[in-house]
PDB file of N, CA and C in Angstrom:
ATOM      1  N   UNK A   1     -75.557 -36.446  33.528  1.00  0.00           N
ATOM      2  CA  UNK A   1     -75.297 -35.236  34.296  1.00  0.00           C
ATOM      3  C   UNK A   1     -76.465 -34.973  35.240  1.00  0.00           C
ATOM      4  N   UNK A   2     -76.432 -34.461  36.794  1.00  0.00           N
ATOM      5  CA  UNK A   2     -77.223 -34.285  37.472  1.00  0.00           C
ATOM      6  C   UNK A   2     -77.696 -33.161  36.978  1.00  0.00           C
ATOM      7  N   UNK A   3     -79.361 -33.222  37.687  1.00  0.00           N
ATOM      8  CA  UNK A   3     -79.735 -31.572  37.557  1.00  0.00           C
ATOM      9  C   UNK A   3     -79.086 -30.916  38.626  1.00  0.00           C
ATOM     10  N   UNK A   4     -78.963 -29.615  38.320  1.00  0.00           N
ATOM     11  CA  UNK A   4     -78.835 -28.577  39.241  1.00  0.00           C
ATOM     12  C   UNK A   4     -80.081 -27.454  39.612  1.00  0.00           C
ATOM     13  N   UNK A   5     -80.273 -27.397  40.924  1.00  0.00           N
ATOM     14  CA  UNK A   5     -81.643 -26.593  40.770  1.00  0.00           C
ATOM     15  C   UNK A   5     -81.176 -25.319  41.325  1.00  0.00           C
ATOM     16  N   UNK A   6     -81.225 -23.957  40.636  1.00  0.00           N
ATOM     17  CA  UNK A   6     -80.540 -22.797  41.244  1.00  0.00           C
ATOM     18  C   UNK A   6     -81.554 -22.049  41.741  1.00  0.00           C
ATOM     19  N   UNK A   7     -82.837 -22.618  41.704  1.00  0.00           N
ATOM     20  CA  UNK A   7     -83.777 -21.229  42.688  1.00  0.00           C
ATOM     21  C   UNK A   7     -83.061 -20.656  44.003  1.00  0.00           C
ATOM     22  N   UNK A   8     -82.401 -21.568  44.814  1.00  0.00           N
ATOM     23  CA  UNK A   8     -81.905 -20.646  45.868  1.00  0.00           C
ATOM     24  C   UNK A   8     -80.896 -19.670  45.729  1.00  0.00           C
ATOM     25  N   UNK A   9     -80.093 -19.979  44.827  1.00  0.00           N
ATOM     26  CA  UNK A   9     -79.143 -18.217  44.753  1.00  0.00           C
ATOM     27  C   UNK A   9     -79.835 -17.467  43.918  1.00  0.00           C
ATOM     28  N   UNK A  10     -80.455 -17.690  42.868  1.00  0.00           N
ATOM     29  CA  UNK A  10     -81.349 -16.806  42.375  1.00  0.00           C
ATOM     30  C   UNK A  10     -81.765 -16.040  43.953  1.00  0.00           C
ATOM     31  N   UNK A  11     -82.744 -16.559  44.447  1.00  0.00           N
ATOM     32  CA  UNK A  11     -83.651 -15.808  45.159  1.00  0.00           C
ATOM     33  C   UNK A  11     -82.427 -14.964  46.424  1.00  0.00           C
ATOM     34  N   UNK A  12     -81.832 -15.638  46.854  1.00  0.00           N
ATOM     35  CA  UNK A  12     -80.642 -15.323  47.336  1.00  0.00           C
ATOM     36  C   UNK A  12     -79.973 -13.530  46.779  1.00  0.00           C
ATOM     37  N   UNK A  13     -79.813 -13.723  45.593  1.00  0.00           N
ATOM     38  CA  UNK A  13     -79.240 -12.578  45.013  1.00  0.00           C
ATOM     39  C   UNK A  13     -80.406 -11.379  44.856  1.00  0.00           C
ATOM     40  N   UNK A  14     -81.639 -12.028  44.452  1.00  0.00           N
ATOM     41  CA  UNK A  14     -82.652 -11.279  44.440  1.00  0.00           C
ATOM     42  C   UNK A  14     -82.877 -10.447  46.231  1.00  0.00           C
ATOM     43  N   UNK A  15     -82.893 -11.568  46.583  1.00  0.00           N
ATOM     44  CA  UNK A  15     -83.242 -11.008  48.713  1.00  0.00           C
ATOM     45  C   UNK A  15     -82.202  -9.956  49.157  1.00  0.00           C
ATOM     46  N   UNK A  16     -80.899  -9.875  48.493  1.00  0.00           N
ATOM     47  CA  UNK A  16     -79.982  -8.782  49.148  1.00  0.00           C
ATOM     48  C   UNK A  16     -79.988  -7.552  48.114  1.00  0.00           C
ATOM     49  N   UNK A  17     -80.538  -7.917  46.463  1.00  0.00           N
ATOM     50  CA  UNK A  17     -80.916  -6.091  45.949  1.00  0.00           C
ATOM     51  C   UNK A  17     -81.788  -5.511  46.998  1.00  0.00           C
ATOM     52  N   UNK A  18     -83.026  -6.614  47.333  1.00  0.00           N
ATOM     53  CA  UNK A  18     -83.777  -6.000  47.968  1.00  0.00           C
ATOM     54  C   UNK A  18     -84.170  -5.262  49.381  1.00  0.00           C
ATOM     55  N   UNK A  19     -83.146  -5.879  49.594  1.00  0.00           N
ATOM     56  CA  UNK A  19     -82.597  -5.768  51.307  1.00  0.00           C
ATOM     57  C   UNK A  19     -81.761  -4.559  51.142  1.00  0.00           C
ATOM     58  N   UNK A  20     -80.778  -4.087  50.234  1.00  0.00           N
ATOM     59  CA  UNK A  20     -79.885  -3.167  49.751  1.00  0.00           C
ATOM     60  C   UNK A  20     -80.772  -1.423  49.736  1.00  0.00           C
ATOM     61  N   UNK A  21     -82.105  -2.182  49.079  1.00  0.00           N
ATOM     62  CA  UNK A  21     -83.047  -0.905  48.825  1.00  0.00           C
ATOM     63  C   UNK A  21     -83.844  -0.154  50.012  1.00  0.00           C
ATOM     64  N   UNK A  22     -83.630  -1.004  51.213  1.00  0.00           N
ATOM     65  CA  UNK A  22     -84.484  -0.680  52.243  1.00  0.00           C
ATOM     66  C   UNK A  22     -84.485   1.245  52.120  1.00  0.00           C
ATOM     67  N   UNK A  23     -85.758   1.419  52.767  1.00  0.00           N
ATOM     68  CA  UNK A  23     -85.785   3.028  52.889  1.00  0.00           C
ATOM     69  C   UNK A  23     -86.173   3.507  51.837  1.00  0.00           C
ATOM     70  N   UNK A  24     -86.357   2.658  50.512  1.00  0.00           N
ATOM     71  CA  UNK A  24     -86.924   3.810  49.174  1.00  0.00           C
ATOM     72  C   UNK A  24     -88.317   3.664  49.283  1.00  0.00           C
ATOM     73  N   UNK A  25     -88.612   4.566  48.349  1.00  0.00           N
ATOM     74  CA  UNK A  25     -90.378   4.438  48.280  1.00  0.00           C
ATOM     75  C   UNK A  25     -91.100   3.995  47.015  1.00  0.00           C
ATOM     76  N   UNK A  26     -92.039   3.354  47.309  1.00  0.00           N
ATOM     77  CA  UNK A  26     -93.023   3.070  46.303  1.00  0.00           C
ATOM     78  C   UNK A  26     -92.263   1.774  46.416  1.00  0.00           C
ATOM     79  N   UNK A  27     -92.680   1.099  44.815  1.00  0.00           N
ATOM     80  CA  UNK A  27     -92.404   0.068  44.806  1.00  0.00           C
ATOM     81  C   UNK A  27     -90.233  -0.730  44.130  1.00  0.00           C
ATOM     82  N   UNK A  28     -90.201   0.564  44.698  1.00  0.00           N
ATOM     83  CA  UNK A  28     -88.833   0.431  44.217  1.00  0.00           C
ATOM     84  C   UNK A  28     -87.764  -0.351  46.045  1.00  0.00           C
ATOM     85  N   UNK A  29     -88.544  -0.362  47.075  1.00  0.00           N
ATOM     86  CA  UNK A  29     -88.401  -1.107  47.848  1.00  0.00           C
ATOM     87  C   UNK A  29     -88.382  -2.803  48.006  1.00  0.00           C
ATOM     88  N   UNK A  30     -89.610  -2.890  46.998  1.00  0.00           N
ATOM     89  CA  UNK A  30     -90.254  -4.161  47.561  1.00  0.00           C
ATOM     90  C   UNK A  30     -89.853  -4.755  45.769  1.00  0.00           C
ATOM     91  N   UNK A  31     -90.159  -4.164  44.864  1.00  0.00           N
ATOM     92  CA  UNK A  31     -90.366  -5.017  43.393  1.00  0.00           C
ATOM     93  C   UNK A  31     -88.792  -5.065  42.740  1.00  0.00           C
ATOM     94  N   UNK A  32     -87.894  -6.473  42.581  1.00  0.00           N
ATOM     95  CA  UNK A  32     -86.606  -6.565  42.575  1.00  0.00           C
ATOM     96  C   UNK A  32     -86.197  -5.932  41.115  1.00  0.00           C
ATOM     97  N   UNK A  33     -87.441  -5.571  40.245  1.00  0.00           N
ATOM     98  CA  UNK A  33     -86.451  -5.017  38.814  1.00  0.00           C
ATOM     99  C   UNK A  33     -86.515  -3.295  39.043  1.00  0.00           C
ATOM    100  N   UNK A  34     -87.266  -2.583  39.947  1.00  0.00           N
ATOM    101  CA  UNK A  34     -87.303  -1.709  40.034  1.00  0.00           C
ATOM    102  C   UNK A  34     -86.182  -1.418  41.188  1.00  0.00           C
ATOM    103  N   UNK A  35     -85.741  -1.725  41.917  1.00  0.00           N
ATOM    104  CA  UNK A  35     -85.080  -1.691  43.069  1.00  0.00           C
ATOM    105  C   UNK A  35     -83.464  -2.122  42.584  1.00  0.00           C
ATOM    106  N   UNK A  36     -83.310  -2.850  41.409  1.00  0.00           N
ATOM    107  CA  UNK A  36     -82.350  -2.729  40.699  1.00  0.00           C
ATOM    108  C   UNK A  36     -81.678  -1.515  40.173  1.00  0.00           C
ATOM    109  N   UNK A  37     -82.870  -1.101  39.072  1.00  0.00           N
ATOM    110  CA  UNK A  37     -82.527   0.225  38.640  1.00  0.00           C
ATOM    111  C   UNK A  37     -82.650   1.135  39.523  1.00  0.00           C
ATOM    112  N   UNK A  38     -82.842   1.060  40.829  1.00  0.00           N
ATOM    113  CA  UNK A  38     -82.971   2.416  41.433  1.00  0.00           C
ATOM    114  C   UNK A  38     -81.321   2.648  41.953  1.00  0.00           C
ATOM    115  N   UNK A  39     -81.181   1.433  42.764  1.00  0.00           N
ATOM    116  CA  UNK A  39     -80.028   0.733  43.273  1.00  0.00           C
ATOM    117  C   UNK A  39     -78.757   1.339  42.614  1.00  0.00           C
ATOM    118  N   UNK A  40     -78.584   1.080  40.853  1.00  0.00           N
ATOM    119  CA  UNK A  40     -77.768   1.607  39.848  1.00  0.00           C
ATOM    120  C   UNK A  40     -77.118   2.904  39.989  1.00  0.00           C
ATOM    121  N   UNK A  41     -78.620   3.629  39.832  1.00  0.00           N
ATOM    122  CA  UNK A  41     -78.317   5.114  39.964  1.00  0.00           C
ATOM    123  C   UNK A  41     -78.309   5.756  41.230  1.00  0.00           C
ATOM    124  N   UNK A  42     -78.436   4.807  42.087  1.00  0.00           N
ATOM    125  CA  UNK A  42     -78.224   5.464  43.891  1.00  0.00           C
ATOM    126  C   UNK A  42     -76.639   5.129  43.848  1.00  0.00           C
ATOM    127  N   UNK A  43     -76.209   3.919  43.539  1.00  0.00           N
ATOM    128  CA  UNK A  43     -74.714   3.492  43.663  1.00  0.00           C
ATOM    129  C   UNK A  43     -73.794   5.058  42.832  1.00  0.00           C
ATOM    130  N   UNK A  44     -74.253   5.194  41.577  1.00  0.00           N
ATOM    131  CA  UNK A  44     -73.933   6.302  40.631  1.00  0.00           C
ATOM    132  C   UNK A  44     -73.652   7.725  41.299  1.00  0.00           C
ATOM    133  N   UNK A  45     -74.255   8.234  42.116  1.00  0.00           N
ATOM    134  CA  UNK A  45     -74.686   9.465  42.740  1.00  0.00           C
ATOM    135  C   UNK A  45     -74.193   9.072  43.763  1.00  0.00           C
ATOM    136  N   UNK A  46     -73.846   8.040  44.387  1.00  0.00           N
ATOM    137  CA  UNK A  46     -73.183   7.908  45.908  1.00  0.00           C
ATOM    138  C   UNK A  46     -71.575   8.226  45.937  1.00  0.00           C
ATOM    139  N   UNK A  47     -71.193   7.290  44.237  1.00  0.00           N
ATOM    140  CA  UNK A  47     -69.534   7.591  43.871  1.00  0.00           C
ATOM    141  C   UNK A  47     -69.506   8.591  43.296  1.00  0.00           C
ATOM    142  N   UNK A  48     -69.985   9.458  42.721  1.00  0.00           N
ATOM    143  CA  UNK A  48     -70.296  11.221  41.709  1.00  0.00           C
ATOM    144  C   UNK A  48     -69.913  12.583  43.323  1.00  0.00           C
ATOM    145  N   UNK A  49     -71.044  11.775  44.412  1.00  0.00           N
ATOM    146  CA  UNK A  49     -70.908  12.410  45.717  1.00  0.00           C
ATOM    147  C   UNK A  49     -70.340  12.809  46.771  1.00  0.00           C
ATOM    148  N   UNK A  50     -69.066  11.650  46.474  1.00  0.00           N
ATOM    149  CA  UNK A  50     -68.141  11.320  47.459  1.00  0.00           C
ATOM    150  C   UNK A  50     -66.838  12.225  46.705  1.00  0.00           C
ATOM    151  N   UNK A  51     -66.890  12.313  45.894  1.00  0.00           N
ATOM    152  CA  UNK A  51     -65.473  13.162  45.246  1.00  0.00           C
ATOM    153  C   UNK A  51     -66.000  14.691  45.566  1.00  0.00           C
ATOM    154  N   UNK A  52     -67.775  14.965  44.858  1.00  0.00           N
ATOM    155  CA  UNK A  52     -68.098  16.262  45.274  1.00  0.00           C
ATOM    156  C   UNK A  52     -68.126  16.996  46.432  1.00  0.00           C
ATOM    157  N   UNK A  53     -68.245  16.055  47.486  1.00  0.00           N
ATOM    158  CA  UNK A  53     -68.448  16.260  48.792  1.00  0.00           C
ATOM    159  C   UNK A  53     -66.519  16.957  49.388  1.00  0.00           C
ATOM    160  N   UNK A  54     -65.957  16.604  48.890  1.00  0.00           N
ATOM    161  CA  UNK A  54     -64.325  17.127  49.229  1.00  0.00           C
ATOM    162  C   UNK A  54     -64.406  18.903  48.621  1.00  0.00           C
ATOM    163  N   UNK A  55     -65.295  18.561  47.358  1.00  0.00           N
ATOM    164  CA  UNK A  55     -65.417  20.010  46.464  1.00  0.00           C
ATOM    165  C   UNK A  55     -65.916  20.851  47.077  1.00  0.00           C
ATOM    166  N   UNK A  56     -66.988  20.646  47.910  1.00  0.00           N
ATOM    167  CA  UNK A  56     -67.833  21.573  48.725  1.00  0.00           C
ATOM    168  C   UNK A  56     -67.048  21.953  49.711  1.00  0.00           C
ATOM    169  N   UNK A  57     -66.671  21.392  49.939  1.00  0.00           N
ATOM    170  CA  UNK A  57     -66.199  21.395  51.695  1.00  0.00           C
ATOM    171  C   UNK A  57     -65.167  22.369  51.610  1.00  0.00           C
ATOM    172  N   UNK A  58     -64.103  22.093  50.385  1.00  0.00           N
ATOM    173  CA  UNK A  58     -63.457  23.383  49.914  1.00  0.00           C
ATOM    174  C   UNK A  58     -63.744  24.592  49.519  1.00  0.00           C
ATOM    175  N   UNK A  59     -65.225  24.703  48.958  1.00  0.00           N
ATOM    176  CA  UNK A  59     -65.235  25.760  49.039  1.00  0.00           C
ATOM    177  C   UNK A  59     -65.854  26.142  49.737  1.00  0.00           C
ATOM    178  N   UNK A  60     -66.827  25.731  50.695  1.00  0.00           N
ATOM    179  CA  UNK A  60     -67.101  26.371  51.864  1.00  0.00           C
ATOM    180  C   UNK A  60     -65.846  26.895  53.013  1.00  0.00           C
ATOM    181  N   UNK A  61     -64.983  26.145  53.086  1.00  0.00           N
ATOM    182  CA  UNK A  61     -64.199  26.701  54.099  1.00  0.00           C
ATOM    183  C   UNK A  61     -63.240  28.069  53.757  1.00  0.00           C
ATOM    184  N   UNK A  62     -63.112  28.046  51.624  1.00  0.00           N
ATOM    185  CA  UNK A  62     -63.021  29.494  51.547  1.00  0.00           C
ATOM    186  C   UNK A  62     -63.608  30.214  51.761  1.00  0.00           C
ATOM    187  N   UNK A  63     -64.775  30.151  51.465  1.00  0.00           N
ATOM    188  CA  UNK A  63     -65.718  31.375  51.689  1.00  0.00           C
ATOM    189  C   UNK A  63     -65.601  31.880  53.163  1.00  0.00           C
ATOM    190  N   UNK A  64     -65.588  30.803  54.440  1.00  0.00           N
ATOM    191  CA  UNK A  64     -65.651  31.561  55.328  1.00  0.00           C
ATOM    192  C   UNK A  64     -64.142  32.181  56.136  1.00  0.00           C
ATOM    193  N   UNK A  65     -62.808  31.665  55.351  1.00  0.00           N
ATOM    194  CA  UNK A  65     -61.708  32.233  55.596  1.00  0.00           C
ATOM    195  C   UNK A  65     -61.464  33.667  54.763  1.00  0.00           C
ATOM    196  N   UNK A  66     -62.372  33.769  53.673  1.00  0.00           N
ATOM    197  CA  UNK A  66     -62.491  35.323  53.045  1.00  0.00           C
ATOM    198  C   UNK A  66     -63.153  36.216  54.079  1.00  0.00           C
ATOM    199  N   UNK A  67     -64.660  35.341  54.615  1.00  0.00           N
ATOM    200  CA  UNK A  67     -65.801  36.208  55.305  1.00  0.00           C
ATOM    201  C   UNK A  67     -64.310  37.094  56.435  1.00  0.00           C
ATOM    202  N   UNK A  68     -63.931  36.361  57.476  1.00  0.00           N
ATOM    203  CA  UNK A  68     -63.261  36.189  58.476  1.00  0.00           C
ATOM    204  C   UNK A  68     -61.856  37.394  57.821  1.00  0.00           C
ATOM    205  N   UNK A  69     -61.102  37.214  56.759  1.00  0.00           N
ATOM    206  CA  UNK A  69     -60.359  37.842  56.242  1.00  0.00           C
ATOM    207  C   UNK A  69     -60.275  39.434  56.374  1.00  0.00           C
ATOM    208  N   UNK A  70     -61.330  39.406  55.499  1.00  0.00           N
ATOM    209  CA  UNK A  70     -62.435  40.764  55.128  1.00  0.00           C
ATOM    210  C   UNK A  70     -62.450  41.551  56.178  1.00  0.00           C
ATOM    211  N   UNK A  71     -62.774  41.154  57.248  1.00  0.00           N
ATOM    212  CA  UNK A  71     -63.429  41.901  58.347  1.00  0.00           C
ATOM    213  C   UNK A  71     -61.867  42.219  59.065  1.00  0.00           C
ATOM    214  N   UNK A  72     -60.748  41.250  58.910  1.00  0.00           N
ATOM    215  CA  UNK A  72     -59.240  42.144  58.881  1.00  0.00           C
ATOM    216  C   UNK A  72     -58.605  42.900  58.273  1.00  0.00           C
ATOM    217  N   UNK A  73     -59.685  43.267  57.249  1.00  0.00           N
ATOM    218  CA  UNK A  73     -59.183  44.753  55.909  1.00  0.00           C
ATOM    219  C   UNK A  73     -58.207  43.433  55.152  1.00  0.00           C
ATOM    220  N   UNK A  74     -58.112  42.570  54.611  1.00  0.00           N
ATOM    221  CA  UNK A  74     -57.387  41.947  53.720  1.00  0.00           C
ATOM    222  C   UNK A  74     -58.101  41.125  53.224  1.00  0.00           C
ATOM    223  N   UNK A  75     -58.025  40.883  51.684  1.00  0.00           N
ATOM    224  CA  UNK A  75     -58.630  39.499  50.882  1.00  0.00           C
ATOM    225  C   UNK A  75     -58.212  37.975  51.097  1.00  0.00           C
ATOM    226  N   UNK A  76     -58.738  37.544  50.815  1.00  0.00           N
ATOM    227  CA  UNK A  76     -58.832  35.712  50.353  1.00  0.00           C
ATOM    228  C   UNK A  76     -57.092  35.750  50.162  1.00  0.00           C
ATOM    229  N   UNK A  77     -57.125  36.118  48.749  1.00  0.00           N
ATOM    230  CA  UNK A  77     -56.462  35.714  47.610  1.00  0.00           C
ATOM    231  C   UNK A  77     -54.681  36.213  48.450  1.00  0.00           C
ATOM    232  N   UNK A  78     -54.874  37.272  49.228  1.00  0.00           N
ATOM    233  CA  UNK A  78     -53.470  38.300  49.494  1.00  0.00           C
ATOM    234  C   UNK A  78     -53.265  37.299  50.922  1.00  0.00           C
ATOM    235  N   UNK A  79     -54.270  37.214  51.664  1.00  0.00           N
ATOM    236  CA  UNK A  79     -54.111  36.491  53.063  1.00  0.00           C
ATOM    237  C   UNK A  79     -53.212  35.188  52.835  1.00  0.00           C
ATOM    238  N   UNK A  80     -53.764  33.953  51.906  1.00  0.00           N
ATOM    239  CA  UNK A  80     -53.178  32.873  51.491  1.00  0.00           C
ATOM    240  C   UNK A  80     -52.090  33.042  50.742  1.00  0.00           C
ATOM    241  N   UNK A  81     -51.420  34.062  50.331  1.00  0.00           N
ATOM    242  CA  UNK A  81     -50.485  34.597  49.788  1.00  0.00           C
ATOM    243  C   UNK A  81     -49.488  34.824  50.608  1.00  0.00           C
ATOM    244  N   UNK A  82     -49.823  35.775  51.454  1.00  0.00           N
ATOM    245  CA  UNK A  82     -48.656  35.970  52.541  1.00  0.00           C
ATOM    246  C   UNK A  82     -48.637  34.897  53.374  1.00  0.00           C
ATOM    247  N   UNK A  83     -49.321  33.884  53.744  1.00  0.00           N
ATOM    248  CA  UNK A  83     -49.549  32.741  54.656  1.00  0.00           C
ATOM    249  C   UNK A  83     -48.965  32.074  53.851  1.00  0.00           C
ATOM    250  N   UNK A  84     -48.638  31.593  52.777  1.00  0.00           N
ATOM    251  CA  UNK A  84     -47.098  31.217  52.159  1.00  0.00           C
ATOM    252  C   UNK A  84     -45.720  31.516  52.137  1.00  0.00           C
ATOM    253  N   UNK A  85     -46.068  33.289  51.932  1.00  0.00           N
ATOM    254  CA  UNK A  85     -44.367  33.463  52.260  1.00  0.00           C
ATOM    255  C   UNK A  85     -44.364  33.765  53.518  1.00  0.00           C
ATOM    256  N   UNK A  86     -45.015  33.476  54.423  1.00  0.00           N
ATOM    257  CA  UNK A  86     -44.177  33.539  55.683  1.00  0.00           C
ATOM    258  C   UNK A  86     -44.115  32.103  56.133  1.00  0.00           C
ATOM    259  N   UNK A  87     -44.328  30.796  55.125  1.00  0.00           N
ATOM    260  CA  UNK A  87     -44.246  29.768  55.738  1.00  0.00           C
ATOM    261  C   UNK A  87     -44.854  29.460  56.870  1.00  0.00           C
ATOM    262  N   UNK A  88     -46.349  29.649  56.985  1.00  0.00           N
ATOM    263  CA  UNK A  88     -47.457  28.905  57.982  1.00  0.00           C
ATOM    264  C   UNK A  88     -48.075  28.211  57.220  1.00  0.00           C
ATOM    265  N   UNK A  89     -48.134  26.863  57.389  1.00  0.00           N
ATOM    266  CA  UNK A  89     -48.613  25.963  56.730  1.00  0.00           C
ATOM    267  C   UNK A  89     -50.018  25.398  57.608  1.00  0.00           C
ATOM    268  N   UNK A  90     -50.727  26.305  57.654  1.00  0.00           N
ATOM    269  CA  UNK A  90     -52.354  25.775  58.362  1.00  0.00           C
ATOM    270  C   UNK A  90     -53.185  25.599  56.862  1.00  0.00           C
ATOM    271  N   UNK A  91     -53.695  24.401  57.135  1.00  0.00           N
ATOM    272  CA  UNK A  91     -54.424  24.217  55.398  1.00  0.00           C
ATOM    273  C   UNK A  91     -55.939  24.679  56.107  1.00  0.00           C
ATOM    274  N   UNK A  92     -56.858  24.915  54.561  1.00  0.00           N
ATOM    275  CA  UNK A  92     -57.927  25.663  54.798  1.00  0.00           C
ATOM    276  C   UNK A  92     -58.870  25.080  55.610  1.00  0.00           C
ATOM    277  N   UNK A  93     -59.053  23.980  55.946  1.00  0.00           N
ATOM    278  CA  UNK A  93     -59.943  23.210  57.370  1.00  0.00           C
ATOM    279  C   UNK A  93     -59.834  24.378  58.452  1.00  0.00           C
ATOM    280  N   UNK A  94     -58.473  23.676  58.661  1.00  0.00           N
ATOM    281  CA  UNK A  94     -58.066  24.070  60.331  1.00  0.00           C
ATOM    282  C   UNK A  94     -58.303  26.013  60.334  1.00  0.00           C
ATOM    283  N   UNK A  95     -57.881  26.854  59.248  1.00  0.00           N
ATOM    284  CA  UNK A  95     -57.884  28.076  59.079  1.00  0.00           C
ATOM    285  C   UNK A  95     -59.364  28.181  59.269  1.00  0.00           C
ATOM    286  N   UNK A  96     -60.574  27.740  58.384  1.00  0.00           N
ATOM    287  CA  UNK A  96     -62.078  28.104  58.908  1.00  0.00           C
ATOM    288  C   UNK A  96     -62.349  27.684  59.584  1.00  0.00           C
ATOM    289  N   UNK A  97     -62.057  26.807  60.451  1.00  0.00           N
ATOM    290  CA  UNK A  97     -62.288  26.915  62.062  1.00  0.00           C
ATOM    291  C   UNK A  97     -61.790  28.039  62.977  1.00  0.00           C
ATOM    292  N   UNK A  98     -60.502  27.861  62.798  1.00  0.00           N
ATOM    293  CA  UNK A  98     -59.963  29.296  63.614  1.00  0.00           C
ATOM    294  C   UNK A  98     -60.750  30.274  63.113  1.00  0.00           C
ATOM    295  N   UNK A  99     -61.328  30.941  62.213  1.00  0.00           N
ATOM    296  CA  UNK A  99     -61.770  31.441  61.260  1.00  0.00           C
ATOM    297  C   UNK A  99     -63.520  32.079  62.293  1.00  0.00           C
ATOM    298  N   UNK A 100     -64.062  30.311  62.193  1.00  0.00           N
ATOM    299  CA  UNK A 100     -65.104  30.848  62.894  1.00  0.00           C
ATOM    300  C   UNK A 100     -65.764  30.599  64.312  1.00  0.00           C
ATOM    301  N   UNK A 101     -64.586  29.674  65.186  1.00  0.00           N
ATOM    302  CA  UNK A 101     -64.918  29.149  66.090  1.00  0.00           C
ATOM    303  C   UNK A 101     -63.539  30.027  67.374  1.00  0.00           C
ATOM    304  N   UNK A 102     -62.806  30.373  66.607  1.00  0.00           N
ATOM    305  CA  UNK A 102     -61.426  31.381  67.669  1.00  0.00           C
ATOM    306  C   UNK A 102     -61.438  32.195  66.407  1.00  0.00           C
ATOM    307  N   UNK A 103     -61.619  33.457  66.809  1.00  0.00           N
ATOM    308  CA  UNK A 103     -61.317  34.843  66.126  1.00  0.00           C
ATOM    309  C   UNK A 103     -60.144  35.208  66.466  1.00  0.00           C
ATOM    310  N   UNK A 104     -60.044  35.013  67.344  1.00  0.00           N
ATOM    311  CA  UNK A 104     -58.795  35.527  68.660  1.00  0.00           C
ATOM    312  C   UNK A 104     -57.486  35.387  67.577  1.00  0.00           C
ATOM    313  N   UNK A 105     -57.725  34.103  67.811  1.00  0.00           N
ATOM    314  CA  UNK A 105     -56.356  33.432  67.149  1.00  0.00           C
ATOM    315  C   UNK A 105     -55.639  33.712  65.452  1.00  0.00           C
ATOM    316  N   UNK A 106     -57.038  33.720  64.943  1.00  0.00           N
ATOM    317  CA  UNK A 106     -57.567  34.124  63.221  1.00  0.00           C
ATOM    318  C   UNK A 106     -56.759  35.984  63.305  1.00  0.00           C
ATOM    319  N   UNK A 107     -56.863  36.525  64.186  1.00  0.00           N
ATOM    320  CA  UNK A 107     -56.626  37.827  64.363  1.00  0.00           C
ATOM    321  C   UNK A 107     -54.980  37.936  64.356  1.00  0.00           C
ATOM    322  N   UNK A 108     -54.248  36.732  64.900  1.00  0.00           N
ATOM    323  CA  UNK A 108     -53.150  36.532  65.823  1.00  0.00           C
ATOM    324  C   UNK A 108     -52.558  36.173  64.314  1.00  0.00           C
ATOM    325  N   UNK A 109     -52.744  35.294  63.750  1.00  0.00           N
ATOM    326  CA  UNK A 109     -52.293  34.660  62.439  1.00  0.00           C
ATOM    327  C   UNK A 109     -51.980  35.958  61.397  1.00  0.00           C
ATOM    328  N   UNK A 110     -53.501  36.964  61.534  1.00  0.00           N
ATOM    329  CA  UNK A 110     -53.218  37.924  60.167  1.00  0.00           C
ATOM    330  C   UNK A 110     -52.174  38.996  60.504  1.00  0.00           C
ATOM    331  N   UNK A 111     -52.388  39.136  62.132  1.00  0.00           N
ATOM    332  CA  UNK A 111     -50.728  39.961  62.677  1.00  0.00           C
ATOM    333  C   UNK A 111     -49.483  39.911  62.502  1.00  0.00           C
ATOM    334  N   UNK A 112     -49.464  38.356  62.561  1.00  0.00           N
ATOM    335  CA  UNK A 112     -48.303  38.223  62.023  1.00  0.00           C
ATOM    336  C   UNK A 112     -47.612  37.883  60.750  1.00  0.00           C
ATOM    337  N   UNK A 113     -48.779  37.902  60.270  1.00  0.00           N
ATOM    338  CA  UNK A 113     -48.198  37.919  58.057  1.00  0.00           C
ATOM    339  C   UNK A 113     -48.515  39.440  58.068  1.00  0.00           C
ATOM    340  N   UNK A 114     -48.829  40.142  58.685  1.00  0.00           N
ATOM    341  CA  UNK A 114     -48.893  41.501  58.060  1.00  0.00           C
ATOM    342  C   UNK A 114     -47.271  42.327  58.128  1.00  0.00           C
TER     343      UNK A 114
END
């Protein structure tokens, strides 16, 4: 049986953790067992982040379709209520924009569920 000499994918696999880590600090850049484990728990917190990041975003855009609400004498909870039974289907994105970028319109919407 021939030998096989695997230093090059070794080092190979080693050169792209490390290449992967660019931008960290200390020696978790440059030293491949530290840059592993950092790697782990950056991958961990990147997929944990990406689901949370939808979470936020939801509730930020309530908060500012309440702020916006409020200041029309009506709540959160009654606004999205009647914006059902009158069948307007603007989901909460597009509503905190109107919300905080056209008042105008945000004004025009609660007129007509009232």
């Amino acid at each position: 049986m021939t030998r096989v000499k695997r230093g090059v994918m070794a080092h190979k696999r080693r050169k792209k953790i490390i290449k992967q880590a660019k931008g960290f600090k200390w020696g978790r850049k440059s030293k491949y067992k530290l840059a592993k484990d950092a790697l782990k728990h950056a991958w961990t917190y990147a997929y944990r982040d990406r689901k949370r990041k939808k979470r936020d975003f939801r509730r930020l855009w309530n908060i500012k379709i309440n702020a916006a609400s409020r200041e029309e004498g009506i709540t959160y909870s009654r606004f999205i209520n009647k914006l059902k039974k009158a069948k307007i289907e603007l989901d909460r994105k597009i509503l905190a924009h109107l919300a905080e970028k056209k008042p105008k319109i945000f004004e025009k919407i609660i007129e007509k569920i009232k």
